[in-house]
PDB file of N, CA and C in Angstrom:
ATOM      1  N   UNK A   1      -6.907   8.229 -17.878  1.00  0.00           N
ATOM      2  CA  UNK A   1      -8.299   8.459 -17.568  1.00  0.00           C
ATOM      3  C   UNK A   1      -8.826   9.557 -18.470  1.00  0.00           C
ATOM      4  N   UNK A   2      -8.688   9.520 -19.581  1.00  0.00           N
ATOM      5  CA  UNK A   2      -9.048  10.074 -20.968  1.00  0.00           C
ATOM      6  C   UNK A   2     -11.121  10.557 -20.346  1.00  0.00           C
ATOM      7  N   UNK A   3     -10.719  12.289 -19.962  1.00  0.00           N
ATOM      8  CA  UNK A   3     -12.061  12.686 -20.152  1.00  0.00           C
ATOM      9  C   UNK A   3     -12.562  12.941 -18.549  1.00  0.00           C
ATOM     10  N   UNK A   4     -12.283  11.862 -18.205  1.00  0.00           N
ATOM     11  CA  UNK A   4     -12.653  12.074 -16.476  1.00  0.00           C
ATOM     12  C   UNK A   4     -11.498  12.294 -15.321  1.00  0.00           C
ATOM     13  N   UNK A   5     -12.266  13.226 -14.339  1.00  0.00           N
ATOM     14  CA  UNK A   5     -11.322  13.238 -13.580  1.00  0.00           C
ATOM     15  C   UNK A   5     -10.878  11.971 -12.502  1.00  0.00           C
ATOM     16  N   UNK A   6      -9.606  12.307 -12.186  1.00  0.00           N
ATOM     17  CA  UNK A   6      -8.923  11.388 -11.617  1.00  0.00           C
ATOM     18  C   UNK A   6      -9.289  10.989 -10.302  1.00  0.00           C
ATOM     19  N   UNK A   7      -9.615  10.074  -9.911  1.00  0.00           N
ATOM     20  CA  UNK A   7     -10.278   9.444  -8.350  1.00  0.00           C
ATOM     21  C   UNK A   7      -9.029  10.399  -7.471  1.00  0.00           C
ATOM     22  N   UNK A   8      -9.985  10.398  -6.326  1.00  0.00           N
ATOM     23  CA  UNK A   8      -9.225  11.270  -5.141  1.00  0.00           C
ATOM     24  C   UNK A   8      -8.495  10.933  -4.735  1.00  0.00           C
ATOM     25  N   UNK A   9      -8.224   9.678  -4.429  1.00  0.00           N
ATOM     26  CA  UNK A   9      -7.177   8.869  -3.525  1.00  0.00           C
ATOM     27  C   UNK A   9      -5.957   9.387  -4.541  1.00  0.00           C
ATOM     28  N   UNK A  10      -5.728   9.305  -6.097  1.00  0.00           N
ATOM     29  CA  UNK A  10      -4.731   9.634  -6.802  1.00  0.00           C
ATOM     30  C   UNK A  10      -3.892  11.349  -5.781  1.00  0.00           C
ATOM     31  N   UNK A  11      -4.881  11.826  -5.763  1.00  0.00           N
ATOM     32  CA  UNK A  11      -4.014  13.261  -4.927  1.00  0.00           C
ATOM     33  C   UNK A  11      -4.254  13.400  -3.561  1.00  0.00           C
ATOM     34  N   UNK A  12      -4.682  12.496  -3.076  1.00  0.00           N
ATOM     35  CA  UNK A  12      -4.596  12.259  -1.449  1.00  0.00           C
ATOM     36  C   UNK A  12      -3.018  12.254  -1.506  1.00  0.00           C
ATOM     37  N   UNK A  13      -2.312  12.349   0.006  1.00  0.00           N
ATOM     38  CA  UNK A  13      -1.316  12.778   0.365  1.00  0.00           C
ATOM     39  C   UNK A  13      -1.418  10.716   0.695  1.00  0.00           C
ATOM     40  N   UNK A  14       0.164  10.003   0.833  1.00  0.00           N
ATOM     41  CA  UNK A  14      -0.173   9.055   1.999  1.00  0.00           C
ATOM     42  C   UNK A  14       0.419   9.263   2.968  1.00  0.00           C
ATOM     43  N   UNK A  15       0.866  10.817   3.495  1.00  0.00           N
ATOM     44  CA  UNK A  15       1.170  10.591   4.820  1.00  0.00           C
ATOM     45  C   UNK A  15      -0.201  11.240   5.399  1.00  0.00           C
ATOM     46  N   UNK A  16      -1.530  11.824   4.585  1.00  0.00           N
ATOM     47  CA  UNK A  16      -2.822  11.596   5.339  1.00  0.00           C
ATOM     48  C   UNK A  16      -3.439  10.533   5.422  1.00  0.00           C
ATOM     49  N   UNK A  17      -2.909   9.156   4.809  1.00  0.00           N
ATOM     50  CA  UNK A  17      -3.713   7.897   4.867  1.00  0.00           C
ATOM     51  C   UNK A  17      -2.848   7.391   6.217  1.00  0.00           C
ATOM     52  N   UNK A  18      -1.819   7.246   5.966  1.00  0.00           N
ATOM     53  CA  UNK A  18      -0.462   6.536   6.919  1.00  0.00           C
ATOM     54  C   UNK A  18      -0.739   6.030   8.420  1.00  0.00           C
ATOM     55  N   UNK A  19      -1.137   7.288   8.929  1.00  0.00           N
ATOM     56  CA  UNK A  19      -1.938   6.923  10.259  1.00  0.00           C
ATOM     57  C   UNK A  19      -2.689   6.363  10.259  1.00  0.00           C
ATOM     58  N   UNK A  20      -3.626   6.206   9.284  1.00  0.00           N
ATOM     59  CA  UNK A  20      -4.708   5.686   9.273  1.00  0.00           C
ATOM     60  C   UNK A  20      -4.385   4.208   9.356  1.00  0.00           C
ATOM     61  N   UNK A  21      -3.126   3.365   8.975  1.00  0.00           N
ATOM     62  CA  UNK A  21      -3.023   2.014   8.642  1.00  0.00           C
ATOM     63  C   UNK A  21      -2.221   2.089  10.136  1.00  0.00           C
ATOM     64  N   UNK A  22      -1.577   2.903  10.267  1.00  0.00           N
ATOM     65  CA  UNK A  22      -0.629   2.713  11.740  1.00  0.00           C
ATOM     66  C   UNK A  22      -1.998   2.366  13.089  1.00  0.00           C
ATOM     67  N   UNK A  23      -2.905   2.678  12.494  1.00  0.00           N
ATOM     68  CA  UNK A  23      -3.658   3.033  13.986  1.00  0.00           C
ATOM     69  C   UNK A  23      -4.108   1.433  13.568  1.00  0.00           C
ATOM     70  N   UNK A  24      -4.835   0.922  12.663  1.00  0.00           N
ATOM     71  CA  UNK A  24      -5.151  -0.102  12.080  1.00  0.00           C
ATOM     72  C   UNK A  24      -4.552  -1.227  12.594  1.00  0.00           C
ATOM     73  N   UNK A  25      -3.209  -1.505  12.049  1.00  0.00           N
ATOM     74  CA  UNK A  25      -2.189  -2.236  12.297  1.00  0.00           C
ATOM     75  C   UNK A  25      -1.990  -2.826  14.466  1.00  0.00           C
ATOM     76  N   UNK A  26      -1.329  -1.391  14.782  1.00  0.00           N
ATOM     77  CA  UNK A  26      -1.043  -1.435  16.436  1.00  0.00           C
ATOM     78  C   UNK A  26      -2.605  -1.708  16.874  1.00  0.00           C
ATOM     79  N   UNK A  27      -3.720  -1.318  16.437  1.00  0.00           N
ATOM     80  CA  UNK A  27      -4.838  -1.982  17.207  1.00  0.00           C
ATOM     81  C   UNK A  27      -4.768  -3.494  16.945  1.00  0.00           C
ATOM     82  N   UNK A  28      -4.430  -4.210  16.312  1.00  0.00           N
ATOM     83  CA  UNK A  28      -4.177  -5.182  16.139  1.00  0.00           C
ATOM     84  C   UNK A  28      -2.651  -6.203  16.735  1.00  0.00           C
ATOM     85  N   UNK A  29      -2.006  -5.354  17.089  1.00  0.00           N
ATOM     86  CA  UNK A  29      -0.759  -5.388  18.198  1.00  0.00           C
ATOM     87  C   UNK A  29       0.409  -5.651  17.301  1.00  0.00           C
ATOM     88  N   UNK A  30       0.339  -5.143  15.866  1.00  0.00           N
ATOM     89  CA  UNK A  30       1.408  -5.372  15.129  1.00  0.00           C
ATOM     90  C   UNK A  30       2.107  -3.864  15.072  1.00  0.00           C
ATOM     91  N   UNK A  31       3.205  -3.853  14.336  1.00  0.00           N
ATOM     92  CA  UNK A  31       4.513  -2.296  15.079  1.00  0.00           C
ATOM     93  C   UNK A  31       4.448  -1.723  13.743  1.00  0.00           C
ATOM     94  N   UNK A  32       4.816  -0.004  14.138  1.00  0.00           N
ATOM     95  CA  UNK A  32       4.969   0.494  12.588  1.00  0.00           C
ATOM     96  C   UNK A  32       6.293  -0.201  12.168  1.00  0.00           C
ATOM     97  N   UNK A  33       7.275  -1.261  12.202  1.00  0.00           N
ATOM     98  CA  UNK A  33       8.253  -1.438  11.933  1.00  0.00           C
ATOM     99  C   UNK A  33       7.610  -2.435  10.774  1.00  0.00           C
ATOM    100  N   UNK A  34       6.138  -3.203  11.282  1.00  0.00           N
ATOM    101  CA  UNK A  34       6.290  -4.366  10.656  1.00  0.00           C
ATOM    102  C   UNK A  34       5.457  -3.971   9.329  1.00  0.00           C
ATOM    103  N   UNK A  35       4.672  -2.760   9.543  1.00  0.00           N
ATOM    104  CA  UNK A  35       3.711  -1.770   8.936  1.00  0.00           C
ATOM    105  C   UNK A  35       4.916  -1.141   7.205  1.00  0.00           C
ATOM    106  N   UNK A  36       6.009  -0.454   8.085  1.00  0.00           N
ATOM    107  CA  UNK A  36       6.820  -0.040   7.017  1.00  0.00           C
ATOM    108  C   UNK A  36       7.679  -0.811   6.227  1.00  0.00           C
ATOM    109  N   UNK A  37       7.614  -2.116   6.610  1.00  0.00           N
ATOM    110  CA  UNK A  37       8.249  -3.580   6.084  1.00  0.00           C
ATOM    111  C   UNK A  37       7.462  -3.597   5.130  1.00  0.00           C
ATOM    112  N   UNK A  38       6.137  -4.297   5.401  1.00  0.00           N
ATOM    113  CA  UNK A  38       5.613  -4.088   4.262  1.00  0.00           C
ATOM    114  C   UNK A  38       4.902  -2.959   2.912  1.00  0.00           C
ATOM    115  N   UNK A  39       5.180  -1.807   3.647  1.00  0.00           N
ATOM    116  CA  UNK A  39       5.045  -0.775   2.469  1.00  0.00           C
ATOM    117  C   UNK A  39       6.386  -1.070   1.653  1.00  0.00           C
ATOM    118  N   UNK A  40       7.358  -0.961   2.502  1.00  0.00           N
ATOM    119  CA  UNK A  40       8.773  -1.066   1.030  1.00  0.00           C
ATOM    120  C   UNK A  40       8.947  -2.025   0.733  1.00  0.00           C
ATOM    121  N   UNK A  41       8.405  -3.143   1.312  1.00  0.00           N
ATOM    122  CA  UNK A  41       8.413  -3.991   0.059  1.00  0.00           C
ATOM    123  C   UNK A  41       7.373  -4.162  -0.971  1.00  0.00           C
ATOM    124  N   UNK A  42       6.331  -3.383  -0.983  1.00  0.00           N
ATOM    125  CA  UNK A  42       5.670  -3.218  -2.293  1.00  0.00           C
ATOM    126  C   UNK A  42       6.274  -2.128  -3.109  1.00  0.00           C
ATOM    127  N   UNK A  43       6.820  -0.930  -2.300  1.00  0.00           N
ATOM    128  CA  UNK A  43       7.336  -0.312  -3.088  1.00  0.00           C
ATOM    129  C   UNK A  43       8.336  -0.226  -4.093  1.00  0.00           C
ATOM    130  N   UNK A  44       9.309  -1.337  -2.981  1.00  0.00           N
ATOM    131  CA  UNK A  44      10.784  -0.947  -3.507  1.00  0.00           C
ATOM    132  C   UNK A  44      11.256   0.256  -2.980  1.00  0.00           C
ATOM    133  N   UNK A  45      11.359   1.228  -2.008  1.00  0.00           N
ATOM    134  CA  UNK A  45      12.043   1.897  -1.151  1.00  0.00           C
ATOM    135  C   UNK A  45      12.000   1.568   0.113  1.00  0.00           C
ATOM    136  N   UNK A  46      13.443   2.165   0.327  1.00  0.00           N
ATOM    137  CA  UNK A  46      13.920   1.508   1.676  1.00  0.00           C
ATOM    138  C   UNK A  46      12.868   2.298   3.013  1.00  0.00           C
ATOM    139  N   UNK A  47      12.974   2.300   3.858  1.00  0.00           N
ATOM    140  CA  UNK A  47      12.634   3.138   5.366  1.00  0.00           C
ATOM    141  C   UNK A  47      12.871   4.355   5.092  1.00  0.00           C
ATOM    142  N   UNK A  48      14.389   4.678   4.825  1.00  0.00           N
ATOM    143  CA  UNK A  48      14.610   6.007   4.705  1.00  0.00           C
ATOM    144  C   UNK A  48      13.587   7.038   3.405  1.00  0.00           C
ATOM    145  N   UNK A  49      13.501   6.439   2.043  1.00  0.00           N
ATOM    146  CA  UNK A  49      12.973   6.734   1.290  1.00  0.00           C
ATOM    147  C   UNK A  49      11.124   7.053   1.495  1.00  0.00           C
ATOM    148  N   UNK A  50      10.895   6.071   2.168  1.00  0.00           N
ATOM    149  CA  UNK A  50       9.227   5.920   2.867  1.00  0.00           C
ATOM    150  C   UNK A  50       9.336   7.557   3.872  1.00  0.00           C
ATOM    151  N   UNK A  51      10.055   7.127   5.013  1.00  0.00           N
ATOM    152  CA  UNK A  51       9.993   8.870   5.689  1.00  0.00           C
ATOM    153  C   UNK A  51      10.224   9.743   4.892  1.00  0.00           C
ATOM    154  N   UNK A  52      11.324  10.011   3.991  1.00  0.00           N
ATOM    155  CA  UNK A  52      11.029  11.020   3.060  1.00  0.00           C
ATOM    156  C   UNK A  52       9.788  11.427   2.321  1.00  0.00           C
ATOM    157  N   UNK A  53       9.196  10.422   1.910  1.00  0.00           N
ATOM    158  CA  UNK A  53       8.028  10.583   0.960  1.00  0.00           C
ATOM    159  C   UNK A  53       6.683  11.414   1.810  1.00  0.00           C
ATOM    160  N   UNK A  54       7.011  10.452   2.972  1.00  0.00           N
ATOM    161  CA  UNK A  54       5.744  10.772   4.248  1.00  0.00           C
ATOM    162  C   UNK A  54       5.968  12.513   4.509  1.00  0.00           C
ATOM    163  N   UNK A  55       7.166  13.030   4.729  1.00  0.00           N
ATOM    164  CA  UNK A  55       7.444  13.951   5.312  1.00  0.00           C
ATOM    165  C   UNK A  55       7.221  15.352   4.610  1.00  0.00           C
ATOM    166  N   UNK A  56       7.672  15.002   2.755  1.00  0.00           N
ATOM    167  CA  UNK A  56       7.107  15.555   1.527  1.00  0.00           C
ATOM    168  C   UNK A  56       5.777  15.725   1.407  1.00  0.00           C
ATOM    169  N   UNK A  57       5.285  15.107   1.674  1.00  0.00           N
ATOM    170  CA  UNK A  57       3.484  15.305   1.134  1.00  0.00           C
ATOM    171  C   UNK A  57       3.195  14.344   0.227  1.00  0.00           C
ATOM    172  N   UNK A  58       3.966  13.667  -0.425  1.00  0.00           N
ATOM    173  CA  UNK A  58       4.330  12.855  -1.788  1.00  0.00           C
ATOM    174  C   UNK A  58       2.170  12.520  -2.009  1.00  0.00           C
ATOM    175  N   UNK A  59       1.991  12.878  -2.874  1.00  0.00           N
ATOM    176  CA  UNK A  59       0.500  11.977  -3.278  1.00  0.00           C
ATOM    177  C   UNK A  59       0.787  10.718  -3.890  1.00  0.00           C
ATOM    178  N   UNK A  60      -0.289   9.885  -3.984  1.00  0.00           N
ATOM    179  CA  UNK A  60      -0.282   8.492  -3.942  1.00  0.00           C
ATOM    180  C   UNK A  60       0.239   8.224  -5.405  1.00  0.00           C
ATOM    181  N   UNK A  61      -0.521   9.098  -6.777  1.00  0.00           N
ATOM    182  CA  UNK A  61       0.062   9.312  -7.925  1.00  0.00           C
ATOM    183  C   UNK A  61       1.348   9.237  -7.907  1.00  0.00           C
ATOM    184  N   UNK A  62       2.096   9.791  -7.276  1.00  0.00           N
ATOM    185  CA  UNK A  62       3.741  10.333  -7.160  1.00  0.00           C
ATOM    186  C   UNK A  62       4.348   9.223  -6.461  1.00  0.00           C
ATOM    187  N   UNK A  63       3.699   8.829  -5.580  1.00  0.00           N
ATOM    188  CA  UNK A  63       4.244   7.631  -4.288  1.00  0.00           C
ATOM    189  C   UNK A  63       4.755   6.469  -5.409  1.00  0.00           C
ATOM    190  N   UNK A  64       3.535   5.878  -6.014  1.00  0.00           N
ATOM    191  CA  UNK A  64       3.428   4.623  -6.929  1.00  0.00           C
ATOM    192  C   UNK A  64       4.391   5.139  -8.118  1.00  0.00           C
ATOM    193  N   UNK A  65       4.502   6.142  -8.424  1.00  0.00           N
ATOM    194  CA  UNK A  65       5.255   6.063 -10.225  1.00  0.00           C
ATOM    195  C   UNK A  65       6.283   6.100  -9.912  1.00  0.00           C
ATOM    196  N   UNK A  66       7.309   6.921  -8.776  1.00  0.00           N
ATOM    197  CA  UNK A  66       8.202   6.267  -8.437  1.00  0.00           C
ATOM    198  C   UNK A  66       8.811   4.317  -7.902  1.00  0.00           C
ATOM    199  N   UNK A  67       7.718   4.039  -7.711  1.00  0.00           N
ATOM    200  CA  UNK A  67       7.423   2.646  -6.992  1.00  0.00           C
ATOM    201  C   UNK A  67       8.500   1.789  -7.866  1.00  0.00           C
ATOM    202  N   UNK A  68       8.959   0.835  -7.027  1.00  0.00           N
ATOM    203  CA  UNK A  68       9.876  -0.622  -7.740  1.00  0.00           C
ATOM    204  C   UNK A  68       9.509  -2.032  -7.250  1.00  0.00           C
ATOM    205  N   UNK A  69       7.867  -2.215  -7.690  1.00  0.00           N
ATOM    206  CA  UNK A  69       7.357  -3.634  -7.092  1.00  0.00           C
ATOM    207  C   UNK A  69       7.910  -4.640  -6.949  1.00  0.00           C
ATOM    208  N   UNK A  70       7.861  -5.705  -6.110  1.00  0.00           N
ATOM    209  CA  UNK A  70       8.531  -6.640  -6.611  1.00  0.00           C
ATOM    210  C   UNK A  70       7.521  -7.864  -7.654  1.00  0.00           C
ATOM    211  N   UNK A  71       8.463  -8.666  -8.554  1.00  0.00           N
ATOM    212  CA  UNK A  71       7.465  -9.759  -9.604  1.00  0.00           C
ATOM    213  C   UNK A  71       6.423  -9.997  -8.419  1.00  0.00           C
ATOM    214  N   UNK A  72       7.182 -10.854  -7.124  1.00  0.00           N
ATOM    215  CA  UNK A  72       5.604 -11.319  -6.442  1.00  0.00           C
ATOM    216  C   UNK A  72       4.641 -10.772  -5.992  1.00  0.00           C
ATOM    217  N   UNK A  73       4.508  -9.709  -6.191  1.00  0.00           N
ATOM    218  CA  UNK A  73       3.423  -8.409  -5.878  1.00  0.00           C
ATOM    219  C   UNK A  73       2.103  -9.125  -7.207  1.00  0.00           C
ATOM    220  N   UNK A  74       2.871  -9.694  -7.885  1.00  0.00           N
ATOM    221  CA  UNK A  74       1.049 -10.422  -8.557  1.00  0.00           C
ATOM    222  C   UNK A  74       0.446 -11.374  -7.911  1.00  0.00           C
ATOM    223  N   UNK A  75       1.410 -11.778  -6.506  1.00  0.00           N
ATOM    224  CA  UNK A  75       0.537 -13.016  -5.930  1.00  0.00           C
ATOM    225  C   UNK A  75      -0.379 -12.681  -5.039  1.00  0.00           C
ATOM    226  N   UNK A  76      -0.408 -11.169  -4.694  1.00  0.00           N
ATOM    227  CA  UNK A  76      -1.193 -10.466  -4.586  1.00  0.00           C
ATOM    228  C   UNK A  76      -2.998 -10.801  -4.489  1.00  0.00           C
ATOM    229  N   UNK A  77      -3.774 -11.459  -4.017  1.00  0.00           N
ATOM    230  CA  UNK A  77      -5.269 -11.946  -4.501  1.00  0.00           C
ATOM    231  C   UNK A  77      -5.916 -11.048  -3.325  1.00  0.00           C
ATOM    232  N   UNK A  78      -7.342 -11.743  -3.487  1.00  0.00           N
ATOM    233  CA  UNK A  78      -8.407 -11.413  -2.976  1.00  0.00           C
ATOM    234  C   UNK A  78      -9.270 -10.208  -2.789  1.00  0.00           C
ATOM    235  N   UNK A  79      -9.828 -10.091  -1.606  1.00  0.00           N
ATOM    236  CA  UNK A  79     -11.229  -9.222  -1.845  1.00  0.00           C
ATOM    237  C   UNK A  79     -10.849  -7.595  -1.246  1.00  0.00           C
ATOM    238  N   UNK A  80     -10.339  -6.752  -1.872  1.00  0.00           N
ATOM    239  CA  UNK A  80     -10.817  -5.616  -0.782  1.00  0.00           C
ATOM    240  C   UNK A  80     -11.845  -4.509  -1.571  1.00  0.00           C
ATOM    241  N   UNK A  81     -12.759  -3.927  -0.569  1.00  0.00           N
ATOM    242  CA  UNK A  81     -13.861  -3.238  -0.798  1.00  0.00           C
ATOM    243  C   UNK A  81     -14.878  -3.930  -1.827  1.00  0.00           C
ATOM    244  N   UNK A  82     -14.562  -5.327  -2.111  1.00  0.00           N
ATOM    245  CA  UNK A  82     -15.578  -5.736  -2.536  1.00  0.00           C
ATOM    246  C   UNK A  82     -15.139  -6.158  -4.072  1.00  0.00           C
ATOM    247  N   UNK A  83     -13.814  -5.955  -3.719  1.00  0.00           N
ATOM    248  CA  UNK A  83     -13.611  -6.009  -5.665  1.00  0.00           C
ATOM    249  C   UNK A  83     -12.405  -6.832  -5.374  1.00  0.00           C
ATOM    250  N   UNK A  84     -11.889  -7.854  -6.563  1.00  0.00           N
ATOM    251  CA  UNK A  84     -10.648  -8.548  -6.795  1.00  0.00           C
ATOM    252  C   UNK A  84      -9.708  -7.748  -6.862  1.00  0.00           C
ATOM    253  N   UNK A  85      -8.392  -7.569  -6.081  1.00  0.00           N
ATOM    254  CA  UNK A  85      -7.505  -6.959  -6.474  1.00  0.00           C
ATOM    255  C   UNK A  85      -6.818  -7.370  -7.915  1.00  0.00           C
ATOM    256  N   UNK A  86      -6.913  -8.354  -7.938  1.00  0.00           N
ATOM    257  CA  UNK A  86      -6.091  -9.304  -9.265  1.00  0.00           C
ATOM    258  C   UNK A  86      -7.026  -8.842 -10.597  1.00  0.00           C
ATOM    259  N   UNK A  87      -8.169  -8.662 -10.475  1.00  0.00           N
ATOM    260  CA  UNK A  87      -9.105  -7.812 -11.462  1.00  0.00           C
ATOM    261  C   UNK A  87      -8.980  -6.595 -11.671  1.00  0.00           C
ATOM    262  N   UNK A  88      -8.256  -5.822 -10.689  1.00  0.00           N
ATOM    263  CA  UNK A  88      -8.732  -4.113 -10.908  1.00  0.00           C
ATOM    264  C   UNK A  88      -7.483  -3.869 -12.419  1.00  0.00           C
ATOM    265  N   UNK A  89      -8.139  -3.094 -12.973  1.00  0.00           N
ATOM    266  CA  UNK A  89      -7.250  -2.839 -14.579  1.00  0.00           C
ATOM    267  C   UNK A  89      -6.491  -1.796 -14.493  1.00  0.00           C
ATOM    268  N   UNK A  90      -6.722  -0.524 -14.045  1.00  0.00           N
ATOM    269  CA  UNK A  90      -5.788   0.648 -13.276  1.00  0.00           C
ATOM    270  C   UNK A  90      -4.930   0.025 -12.612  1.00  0.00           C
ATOM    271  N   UNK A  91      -3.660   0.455 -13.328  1.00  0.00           N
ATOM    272  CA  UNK A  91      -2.379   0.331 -12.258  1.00  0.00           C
ATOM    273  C   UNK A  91      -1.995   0.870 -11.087  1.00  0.00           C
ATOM    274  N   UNK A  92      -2.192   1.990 -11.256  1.00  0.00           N
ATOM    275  CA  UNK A  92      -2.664   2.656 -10.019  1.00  0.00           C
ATOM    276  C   UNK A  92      -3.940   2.335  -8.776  1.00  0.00           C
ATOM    277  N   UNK A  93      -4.200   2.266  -9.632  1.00  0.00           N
ATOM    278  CA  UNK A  93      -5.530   1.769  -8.277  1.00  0.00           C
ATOM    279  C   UNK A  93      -5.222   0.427  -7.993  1.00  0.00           C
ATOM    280  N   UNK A  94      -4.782  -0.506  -8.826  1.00  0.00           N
ATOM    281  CA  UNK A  94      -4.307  -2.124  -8.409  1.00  0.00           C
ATOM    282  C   UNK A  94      -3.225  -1.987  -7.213  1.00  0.00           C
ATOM    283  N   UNK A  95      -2.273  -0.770  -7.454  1.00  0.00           N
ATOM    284  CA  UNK A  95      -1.069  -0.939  -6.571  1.00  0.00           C
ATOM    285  C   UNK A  95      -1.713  -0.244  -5.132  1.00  0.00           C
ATOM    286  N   UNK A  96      -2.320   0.831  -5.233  1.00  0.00           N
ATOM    287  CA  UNK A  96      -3.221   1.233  -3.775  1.00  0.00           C
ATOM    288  C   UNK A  96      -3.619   0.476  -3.015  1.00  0.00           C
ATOM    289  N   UNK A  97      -4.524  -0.322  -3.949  1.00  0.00           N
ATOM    290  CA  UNK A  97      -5.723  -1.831  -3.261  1.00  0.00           C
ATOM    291  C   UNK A  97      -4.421  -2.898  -2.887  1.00  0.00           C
ATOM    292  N   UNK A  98      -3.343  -3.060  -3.465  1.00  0.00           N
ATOM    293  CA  UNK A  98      -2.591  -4.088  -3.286  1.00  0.00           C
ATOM    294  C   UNK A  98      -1.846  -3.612  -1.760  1.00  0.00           C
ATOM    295  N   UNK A  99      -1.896  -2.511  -1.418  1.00  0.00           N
ATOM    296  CA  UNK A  99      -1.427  -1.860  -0.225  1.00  0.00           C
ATOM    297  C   UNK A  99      -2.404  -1.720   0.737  1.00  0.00           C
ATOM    298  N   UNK A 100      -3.446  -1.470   0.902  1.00  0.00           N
ATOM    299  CA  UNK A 100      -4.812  -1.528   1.386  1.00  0.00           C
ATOM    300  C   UNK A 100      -4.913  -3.454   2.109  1.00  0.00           C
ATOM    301  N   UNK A 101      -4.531  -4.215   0.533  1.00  0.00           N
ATOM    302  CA  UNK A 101      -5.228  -5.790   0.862  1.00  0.00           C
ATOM    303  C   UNK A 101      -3.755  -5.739   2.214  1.00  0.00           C
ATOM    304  N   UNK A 102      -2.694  -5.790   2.301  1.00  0.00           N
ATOM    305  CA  UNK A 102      -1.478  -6.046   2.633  1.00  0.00           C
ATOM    306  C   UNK A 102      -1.843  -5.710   4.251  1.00  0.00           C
ATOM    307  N   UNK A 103      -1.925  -4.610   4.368  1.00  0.00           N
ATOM    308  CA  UNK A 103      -2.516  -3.547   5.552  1.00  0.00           C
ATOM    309  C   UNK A 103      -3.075  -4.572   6.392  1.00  0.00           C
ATOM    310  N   UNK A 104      -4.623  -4.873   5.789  1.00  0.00           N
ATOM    311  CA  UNK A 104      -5.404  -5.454   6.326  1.00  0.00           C
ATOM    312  C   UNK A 104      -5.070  -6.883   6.877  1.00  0.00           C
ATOM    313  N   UNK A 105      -4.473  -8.010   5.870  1.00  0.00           N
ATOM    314  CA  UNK A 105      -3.576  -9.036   6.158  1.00  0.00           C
ATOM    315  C   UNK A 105      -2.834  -8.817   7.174  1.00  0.00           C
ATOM    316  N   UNK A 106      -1.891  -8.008   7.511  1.00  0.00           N
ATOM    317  CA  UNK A 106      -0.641  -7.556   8.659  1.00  0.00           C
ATOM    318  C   UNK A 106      -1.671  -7.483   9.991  1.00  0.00           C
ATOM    319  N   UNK A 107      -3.003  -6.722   9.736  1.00  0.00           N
ATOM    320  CA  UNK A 107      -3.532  -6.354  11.022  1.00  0.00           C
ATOM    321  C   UNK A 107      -4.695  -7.355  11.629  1.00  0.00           C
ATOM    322  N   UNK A 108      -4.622  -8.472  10.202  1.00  0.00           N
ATOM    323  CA  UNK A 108      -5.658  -9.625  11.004  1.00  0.00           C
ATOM    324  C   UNK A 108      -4.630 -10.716  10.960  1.00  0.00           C
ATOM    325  N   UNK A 109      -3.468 -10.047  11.527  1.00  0.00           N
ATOM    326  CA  UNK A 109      -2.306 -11.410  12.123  1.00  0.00           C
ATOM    327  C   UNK A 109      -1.568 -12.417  11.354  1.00  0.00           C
ATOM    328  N   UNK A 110      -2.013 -12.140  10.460  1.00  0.00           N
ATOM    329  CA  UNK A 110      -1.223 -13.266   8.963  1.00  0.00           C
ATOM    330  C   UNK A 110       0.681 -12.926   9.391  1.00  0.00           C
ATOM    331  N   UNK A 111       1.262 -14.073   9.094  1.00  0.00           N
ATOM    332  CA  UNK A 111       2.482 -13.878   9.250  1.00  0.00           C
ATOM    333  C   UNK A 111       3.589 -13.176   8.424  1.00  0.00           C
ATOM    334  N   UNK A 112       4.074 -12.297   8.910  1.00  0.00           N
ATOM    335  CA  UNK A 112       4.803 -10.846   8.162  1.00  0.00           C
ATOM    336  C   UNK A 112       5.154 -11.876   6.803  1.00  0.00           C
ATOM    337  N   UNK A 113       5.978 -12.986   7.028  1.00  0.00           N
ATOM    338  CA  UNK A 113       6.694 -13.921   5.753  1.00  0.00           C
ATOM    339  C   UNK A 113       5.407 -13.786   4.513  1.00  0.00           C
ATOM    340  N   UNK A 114       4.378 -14.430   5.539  1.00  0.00           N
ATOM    341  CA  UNK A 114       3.578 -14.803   4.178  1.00  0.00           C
ATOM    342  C   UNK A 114       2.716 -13.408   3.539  1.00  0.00           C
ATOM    343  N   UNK A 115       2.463 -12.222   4.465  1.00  0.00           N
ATOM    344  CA  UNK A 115       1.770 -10.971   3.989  1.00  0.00           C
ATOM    345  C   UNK A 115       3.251 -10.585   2.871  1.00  0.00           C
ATOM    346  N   UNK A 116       4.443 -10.923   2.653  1.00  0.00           N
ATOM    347  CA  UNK A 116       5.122 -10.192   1.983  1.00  0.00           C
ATOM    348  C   UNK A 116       5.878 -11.172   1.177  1.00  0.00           C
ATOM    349  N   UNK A 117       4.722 -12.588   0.969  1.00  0.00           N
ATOM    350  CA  UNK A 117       4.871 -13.277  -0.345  1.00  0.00           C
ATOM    351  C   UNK A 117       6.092 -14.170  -0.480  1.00  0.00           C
ATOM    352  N   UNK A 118       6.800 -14.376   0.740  1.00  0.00           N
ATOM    353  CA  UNK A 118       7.976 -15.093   0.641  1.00  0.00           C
ATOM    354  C   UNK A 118       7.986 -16.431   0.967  1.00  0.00           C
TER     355      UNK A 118
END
């Protein structure tokens, strides 16, 4: 980002977003089990690695560059906040929104298999 500063969400913490998807999710009657399923599997860290990160402060910058996506993380589509995830050109911001679209999928009942591309 040559010149400008870096969007906020980059140094947001995600264990200040975290709740935010937990509350999301269980209002929707799905478990943080099924919540942290699908964070590591976009990430590529296990449970244990996710509480660590949460417990660190880890920012979202730090969260993602460690990250180990998997290939089907490009099957990845559709709309969140109004924009194509499959369009956004920031890698960073693609992998956020790709966690964001996932979230939302899990909490409007889509089946864990198919929110995690299998």
């Amino acid at each position: 980002m040559s010149g400008t500063a870096a969007p906020r969400i980059f140094t947001m913490t995600v264990a200040s977003v975290y709740p935010l998807y937990l509350a999301k999710v269980e209002r929707k009657g799905r478990t943080r089990d099924e919540l942290a399923a699908v964070i590591c599997w976009l990430t590529g860290y296990s449970e244990s690695e996710l509480g660590q990160h949460l417990a660190a402060g880890t920012t979202f910058a730090d969260f993602f560059a460690g990250a180990r996506p998997p290939d089907s993380a490009a099957l990845i589509t559709g709309v969140i906040c109004g924009v194509r995830v499959e369009t956004i050109e920031d890698p960073l911001i693609q992998q956020i929104r790709y966690l964001d679209k996932l979230v939302d999928e899990l909490a409007k009942g889509r089946a864990l298999e198919r929110v995690l591309r299998a």
